[in-house]
Every structure is written in C-alpha cells, then in structure tokens.
C-alpha atoms as a PDB file:
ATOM      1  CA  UNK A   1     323.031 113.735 219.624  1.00  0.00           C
ATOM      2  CA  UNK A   2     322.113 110.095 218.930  1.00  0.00           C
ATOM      3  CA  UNK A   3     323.658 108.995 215.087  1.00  0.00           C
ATOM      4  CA  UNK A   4     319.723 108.426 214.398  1.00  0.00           C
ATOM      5  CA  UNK A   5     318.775 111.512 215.202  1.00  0.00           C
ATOM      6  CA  UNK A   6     321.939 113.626 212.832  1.00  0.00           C
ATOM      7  CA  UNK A   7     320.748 111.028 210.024  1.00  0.00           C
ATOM      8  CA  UNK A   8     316.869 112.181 210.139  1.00  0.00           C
ATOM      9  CA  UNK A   9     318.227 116.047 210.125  1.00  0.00           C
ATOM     10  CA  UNK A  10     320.600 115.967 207.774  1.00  0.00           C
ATOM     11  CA  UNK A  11     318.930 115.666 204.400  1.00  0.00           C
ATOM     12  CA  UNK A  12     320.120 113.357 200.882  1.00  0.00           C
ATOM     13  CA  UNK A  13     323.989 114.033 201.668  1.00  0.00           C
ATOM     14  CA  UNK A  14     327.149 111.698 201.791  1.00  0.00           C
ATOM     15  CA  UNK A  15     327.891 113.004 205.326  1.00  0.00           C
ATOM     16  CA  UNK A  16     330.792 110.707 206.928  1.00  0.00           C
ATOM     17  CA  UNK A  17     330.495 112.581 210.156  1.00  0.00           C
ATOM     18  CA  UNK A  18     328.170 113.905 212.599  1.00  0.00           C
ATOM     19  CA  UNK A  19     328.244 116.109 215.275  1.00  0.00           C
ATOM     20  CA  UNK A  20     325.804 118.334 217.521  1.00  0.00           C
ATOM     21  CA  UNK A  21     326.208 122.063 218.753  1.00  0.00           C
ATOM     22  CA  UNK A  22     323.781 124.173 221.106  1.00  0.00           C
ATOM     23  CA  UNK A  23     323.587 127.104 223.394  1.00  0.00           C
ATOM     24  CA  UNK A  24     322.576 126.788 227.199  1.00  0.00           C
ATOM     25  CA  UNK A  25     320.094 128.953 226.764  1.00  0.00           C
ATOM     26  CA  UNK A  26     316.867 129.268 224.409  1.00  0.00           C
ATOM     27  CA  UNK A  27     315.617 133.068 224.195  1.00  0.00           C
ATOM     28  CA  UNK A  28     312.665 132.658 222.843  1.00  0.00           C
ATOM     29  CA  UNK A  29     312.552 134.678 220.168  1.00  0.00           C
ATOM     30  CA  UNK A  30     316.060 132.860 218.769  1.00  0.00           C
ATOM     31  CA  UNK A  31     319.545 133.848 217.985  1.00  0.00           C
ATOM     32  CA  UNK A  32     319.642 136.644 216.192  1.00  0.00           C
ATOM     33  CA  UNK A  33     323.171 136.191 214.916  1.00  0.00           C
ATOM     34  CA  UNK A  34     325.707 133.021 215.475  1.00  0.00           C
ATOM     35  CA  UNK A  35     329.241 132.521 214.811  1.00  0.00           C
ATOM     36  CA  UNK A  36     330.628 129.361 213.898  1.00  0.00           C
ATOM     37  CA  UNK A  37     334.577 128.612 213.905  1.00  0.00           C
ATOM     38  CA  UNK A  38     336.302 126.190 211.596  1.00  0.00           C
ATOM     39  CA  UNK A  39     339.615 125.374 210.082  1.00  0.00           C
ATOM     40  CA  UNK A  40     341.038 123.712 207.204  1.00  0.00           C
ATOM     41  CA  UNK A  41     344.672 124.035 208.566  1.00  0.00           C
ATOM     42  CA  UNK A  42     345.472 120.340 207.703  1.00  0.00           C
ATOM     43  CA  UNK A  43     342.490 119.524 205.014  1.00  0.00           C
ATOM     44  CA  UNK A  44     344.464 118.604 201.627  1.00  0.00           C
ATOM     45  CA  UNK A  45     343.901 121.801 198.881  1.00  0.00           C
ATOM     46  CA  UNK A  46     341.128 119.262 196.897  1.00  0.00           C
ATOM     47  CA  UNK A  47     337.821 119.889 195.917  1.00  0.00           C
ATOM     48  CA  UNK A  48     334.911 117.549 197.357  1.00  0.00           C
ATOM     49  CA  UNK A  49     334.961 117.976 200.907  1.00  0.00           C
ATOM     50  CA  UNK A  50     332.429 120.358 202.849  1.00  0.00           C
ATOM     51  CA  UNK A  51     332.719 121.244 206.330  1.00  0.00           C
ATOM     52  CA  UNK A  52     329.656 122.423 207.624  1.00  0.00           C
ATOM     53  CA  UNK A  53     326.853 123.075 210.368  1.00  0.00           C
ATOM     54  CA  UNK A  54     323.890 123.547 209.803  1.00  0.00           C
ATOM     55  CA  UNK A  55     320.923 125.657 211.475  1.00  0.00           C
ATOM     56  CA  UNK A  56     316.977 125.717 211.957  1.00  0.00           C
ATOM     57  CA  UNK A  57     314.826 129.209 211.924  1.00  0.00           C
ATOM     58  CA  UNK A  58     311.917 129.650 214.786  1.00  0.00           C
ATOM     59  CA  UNK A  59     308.620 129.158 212.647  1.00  0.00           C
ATOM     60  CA  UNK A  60     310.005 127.111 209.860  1.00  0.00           C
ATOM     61  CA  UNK A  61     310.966 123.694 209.718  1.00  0.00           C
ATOM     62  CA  UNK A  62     313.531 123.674 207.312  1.00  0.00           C
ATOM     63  CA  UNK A  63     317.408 124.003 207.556  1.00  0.00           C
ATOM     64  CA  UNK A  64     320.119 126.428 206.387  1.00  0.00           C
ATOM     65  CA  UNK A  65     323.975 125.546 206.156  1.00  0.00           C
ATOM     66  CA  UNK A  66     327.183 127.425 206.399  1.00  0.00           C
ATOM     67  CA  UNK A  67     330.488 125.810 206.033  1.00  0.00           C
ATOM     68  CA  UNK A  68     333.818 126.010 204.203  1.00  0.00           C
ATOM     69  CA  UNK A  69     335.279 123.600 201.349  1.00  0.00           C
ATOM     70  CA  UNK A  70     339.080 123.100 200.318  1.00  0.00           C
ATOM     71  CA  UNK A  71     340.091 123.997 196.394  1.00  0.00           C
ATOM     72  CA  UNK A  72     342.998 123.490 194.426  1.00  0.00           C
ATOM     73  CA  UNK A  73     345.490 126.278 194.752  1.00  0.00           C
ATOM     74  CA  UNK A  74     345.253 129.314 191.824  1.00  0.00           C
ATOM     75  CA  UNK A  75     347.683 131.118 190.522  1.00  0.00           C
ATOM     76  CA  UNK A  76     350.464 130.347 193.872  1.00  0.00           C
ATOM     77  CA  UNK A  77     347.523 130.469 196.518  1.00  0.00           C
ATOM     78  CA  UNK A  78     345.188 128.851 198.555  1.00  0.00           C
ATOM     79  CA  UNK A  79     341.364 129.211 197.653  1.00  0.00           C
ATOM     80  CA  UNK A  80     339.034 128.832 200.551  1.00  0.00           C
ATOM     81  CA  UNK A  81     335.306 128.330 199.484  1.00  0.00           C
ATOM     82  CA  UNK A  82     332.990 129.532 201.762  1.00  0.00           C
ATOM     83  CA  UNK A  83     328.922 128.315 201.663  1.00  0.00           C
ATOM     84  CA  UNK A  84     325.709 129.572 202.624  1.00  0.00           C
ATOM     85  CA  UNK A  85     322.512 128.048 202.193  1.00  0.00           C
ATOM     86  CA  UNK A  86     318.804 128.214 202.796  1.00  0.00           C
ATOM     87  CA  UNK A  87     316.303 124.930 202.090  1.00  0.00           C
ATOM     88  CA  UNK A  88     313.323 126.901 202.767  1.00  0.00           C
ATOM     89  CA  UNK A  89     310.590 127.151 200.200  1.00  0.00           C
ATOM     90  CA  UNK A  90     309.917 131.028 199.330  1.00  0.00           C
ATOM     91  CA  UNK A  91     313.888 131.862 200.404  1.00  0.00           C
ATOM     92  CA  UNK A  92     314.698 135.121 197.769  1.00  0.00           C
ATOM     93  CA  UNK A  93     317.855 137.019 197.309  1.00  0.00           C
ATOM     94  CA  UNK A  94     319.265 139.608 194.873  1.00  0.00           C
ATOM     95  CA  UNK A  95     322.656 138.902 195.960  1.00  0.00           C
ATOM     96  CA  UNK A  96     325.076 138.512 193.529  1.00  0.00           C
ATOM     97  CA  UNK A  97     327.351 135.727 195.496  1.00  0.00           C
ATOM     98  CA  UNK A  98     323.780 133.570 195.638  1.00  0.00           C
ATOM     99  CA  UNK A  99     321.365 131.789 193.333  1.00  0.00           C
ATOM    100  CA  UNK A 100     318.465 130.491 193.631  1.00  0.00           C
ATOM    101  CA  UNK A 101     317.434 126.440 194.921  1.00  0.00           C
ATOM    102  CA  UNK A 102     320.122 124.191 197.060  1.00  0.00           C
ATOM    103  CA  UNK A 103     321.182 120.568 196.346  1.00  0.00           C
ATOM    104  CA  UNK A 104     318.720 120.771 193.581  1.00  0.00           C
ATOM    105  CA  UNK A 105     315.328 121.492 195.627  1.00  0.00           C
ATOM    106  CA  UNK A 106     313.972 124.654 197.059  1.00  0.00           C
ATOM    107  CA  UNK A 107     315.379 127.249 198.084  1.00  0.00           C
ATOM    108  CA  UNK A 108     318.835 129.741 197.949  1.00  0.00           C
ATOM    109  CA  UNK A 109     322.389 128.927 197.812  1.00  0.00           C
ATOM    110  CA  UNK A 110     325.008 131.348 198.077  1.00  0.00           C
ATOM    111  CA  UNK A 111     329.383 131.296 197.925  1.00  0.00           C
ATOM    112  CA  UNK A 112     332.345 132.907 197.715  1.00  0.00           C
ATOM    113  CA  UNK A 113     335.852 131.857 196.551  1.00  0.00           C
ATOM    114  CA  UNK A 114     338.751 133.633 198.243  1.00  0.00           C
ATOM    115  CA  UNK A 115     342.520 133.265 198.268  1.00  0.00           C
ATOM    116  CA  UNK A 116     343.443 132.731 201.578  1.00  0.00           C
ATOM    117  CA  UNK A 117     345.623 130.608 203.797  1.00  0.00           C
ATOM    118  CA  UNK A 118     344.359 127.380 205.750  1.00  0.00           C
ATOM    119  CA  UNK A 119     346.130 127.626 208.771  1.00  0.00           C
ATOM    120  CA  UNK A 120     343.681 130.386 210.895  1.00  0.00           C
ATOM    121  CA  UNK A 121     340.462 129.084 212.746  1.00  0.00           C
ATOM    122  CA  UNK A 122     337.919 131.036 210.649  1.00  0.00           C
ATOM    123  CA  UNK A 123     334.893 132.537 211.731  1.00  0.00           C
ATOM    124  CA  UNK A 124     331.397 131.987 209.787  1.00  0.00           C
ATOM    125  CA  UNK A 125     329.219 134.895 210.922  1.00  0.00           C
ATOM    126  CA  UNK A 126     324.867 134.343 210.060  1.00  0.00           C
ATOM    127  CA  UNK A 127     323.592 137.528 210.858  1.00  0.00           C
ATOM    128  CA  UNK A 128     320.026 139.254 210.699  1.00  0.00           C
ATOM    129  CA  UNK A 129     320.004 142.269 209.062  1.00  0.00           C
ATOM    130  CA  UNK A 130     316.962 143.295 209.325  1.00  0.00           C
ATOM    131  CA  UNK A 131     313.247 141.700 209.288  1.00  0.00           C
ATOM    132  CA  UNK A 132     313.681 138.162 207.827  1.00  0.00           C
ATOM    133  CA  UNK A 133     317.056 138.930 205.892  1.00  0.00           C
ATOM    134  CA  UNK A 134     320.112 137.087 207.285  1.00  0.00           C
ATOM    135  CA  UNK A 135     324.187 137.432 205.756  1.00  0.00           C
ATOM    136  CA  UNK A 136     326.799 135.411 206.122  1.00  0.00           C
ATOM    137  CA  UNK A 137     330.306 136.497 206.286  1.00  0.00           C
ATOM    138  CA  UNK A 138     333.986 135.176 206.888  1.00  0.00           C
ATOM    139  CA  UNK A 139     334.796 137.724 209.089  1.00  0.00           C
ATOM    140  CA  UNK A 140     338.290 136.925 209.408  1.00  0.00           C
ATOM    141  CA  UNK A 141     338.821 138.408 205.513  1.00  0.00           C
ATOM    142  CA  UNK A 142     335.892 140.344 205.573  1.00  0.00           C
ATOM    143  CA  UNK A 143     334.879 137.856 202.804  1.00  0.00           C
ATOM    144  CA  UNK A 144     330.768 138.836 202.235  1.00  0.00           C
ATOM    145  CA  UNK A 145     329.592 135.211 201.393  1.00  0.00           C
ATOM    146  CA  UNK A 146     325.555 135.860 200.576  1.00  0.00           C
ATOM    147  CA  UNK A 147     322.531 136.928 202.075  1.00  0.00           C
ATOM    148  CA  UNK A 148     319.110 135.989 201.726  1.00  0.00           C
ATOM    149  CA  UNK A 149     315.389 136.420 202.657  1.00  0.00           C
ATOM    150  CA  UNK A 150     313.544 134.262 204.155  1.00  0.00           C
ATOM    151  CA  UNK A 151     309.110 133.909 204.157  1.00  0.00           C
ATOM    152  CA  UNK A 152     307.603 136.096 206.549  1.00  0.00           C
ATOM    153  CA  UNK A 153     306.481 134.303 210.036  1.00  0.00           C
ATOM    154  CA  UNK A 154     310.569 133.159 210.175  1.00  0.00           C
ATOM    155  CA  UNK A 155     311.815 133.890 213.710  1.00  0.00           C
ATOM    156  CA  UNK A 156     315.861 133.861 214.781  1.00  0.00           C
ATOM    157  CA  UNK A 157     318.223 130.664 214.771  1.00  0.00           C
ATOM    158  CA  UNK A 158     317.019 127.405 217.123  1.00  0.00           C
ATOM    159  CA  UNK A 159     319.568 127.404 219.863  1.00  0.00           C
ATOM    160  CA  UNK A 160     320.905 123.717 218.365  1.00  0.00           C
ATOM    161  CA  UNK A 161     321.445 121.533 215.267  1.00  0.00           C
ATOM    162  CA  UNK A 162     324.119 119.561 214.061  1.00  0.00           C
ATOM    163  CA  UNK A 163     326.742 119.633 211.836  1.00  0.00           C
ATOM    164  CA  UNK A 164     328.653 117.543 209.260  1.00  0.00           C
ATOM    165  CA  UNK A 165     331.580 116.780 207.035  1.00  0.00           C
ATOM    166  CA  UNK A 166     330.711 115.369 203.579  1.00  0.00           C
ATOM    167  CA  UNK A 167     332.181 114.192 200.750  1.00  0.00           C
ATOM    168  CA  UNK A 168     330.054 115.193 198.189  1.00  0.00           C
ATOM    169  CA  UNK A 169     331.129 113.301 194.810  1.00  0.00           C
ATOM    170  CA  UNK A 170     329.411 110.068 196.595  1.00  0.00           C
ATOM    171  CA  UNK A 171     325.769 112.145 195.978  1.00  0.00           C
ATOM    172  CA  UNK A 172     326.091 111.376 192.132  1.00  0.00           C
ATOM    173  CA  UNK A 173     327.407 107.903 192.337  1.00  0.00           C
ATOM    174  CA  UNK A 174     325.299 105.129 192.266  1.00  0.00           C
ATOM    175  CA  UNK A 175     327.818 103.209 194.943  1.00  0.00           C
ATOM    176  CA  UNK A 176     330.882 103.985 196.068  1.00  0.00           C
ATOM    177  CA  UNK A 177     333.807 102.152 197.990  1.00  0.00           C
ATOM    178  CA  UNK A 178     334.473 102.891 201.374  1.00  0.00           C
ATOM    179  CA  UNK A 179     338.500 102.525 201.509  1.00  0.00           C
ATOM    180  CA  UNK A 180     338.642 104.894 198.351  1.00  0.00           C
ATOM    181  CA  UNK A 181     337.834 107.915 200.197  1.00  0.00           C
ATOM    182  CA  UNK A 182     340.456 110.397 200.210  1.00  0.00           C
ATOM    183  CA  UNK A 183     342.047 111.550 203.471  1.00  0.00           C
ATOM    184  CA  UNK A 184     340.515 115.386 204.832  1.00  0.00           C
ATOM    185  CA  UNK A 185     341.110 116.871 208.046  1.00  0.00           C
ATOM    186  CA  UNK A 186     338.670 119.716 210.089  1.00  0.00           C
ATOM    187  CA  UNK A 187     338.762 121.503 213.013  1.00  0.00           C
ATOM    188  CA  UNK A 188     335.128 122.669 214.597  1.00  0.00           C
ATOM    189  CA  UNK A 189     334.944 125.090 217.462  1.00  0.00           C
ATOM    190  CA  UNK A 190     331.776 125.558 219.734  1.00  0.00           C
ATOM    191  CA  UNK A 191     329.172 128.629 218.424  1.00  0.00           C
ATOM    192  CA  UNK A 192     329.075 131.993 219.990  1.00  0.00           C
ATOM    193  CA  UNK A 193     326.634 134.301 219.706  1.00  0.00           C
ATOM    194  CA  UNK A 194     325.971 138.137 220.677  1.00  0.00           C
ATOM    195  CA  UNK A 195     322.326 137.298 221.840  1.00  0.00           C
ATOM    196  CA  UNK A 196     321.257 138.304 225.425  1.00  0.00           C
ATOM    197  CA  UNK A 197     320.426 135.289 227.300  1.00  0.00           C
ATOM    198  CA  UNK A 198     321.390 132.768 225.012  1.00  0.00           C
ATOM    199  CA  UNK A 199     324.574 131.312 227.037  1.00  0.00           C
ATOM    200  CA  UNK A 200     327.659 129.887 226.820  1.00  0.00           C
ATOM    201  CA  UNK A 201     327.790 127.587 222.964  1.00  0.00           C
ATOM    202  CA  UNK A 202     329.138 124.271 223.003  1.00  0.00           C
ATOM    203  CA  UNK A 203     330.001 121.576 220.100  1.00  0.00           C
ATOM    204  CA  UNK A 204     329.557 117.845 221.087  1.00  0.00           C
ATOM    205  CA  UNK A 205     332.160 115.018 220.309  1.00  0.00           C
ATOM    206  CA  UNK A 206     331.370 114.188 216.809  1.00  0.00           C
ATOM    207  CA  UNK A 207     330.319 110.927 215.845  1.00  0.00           C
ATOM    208  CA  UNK A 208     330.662 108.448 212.141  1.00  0.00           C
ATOM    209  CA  UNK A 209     327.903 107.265 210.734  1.00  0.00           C
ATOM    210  CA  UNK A 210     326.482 106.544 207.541  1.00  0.00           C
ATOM    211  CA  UNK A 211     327.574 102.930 205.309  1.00  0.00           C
ATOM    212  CA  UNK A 212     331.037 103.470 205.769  1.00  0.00           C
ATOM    213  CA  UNK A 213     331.084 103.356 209.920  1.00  0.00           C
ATOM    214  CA  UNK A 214     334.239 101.575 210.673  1.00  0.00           C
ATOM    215  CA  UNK A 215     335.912 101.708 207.590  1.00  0.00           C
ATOM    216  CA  UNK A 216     337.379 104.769 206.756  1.00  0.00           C
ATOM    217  CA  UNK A 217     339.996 105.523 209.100  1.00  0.00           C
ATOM    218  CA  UNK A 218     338.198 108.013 211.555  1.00  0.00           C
ATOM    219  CA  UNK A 219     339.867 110.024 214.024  1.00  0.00           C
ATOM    220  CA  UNK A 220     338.740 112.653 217.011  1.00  0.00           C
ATOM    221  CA  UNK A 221     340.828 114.556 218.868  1.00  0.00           C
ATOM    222  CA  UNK A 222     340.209 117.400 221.357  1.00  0.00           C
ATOM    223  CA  UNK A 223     342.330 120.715 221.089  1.00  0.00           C
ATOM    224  CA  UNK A 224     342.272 123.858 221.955  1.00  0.00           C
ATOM    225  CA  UNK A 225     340.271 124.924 219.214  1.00  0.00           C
ATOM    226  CA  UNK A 226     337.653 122.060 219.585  1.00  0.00           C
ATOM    227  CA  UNK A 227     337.278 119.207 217.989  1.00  0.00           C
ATOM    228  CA  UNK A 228     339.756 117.501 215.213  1.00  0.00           C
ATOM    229  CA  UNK A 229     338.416 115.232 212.555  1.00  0.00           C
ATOM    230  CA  UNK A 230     340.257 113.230 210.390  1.00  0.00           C
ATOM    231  CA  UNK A 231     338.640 110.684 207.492  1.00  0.00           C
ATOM    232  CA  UNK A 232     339.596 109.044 205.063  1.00  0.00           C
ATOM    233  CA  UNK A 233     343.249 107.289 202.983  1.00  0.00           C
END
C-alpha cells in the first residue's frame, strides 16, 4: 500500500511505520474471526511503543486496532500489554478489561497487562461471538484482552488494512526530534483466519513514513516469522 494511502487510514497517531496485510479472498459477508502474529522478542522492556494492525468492519467505516506494547519489568518479569480497540461511534461493552472512547474520541478501548516472556511470536485472536460482539484474546496465554459490541448493520472484518508501529509520547508533544527516538524492534507475521473462502493472508513489506522518513535509523528484514522492524537510537 502506497505511504499516502497508510497516512489517510491511520488516524492522529505518531506512526513511524507502515505496512499493509490482506487475504486473497473477500467472502462477502467478511472475516468472521482473524489472527494476527507479533513479537516483541528484541523490543527493549519500555513503555511508549505500540505494535499494531488495525482492521475495518463491513457496513461501517471506521477502524478497530489490536496490537501489543513493551513495559518495564514487575516484580522479576516481563509485562506484555496487549490492546484492543474500537473507533466506532455507538461501540458498548461491559467488559471489565475495556472502557469506554479510544485516543480520546468515540468509541471502546480495551487491555490487559500480563507477565510474560518476549521471545514467542504471539497470536492476537478478534473473534465474533455472536451477533455484532467481537473478543480479542492472546491465545498463546489464554490472556482474555476485551470484547465489545458494535451498532447493529456491522458485518465481519474487510479482508485488508494496514498496520503500524508508533511511538506514542510524540501525540502530546508539540514537536519532537527525530534522532531522539529510542531504539524498538517488532516482528509482524501475515493474518490467518478460520473463514471459508477467505484464502491464504499475507503482510506486505512495511514502509517509513511520517516527518521523520530517513532519519531514524530504519531497518526491514525478512524471516521466517515475517517481517523485522527496527527504529530508532
């Protein structure tokens, strides 16, 4: 996907990175659950990073998000921080993990803080379970991260968005220095999905973009897991 196309989709973030994922198939009734793989194995244990992709519902125009973010270690452990999010106006939930609005509009956010390792390729599971209610879940430590409802009319998950590191303490600054960013690291593996007739999932190369382009040390790499990014100092 063209950089001009991930900056119109990706709303008011600090994304550093861009990249595009999609299915070769479109049932037309969407994806009715879709599994995304990332790892932190070499992101420092720091907070302000988030790793995510992001997702579009049949009938709405909206997105949703699901991603991970590194935290400092607690009590002799590694905390993973796993996300969930909807942007659509009239999005409820009762869940406990979630709260209502997201990045301070409309909406639902959800989250869960686990101790965990970095090292494995985790799985981010968004799920309907039933009607217009979808879940999210780290299946790898059966980590329940939120669910939510979304307005009647929504349909299942477009078979392709985009996705997105950030480094969100640049949203509250009124500027910020390029060669001050701190050095992250991310791993994201194409989408799979249980959905008859949806395909085979692939991610695309991922791409900088944003004022910083050319200035703070990026790095792609293809492994077996997918596609390595490294940023920042």
């Amino acid at each position: 996907m063209k950089t001009a196309v991930v900056l119109a989709i990706i709303p008011f973030t600090q994304a550093l990175v861009g990249l595009s994922w999609s299915f070769s198939n479109a049932p037309s009734s969407g994806l009715k659950d879709i599994t995304f793989p990332i790892s932190m194995a070499n992101a420092p244990h720091k907070e302000g990073y988030y790793f995510a992709q992001q997702f579009v519902f049949n009938g709405l125009s909206d997105v949703g998000y699901t991603g991970l973010q590194p935290r400092p270690d607690a009590s002799g452990s590694s905390i993973v921080h796993a996300v969930f999010s909807s942007f659509v106006p009239g999005t409820t939930s009762t869940d406990p993990n979630c709260h209502d609005g997201a990045d301070g509009g409309a909406g639902v956010s959800c989250g869960v803080e686990i101790a965990a390792p970095y090292a494995p390729l985790y799985d981010l599971v968004v799920k309907n379970t039933g009607g217009t209610t979808w879940t999210a879940t780290l299946v790898d430590k059966s980590a329940h991260v939120g669910s939510y409802t979304l307005p009647s009319g929504a349909g299942g998950i477009k078979s392709s968005q985009v996705g997105f590191v950030e480094y969100y303490p640049w949203n509250a600054m009124p500027s910020h220095l390029c060669s001050s960013l701190p050095y992250t690291n991310v791993t994201f593996g194409a989408p799979t999905t249980s959905t008859p007739g949806a395909g085979s999932g692939r991610v695309d190369k991922p791409n900088e973009y944003g004022d910083c382009v050319g200035k703070v040390n990026f790095d792609v790499r293809t492994t077996d897991q997918g596609y390595q990014v490294s940023v920042g100092f």
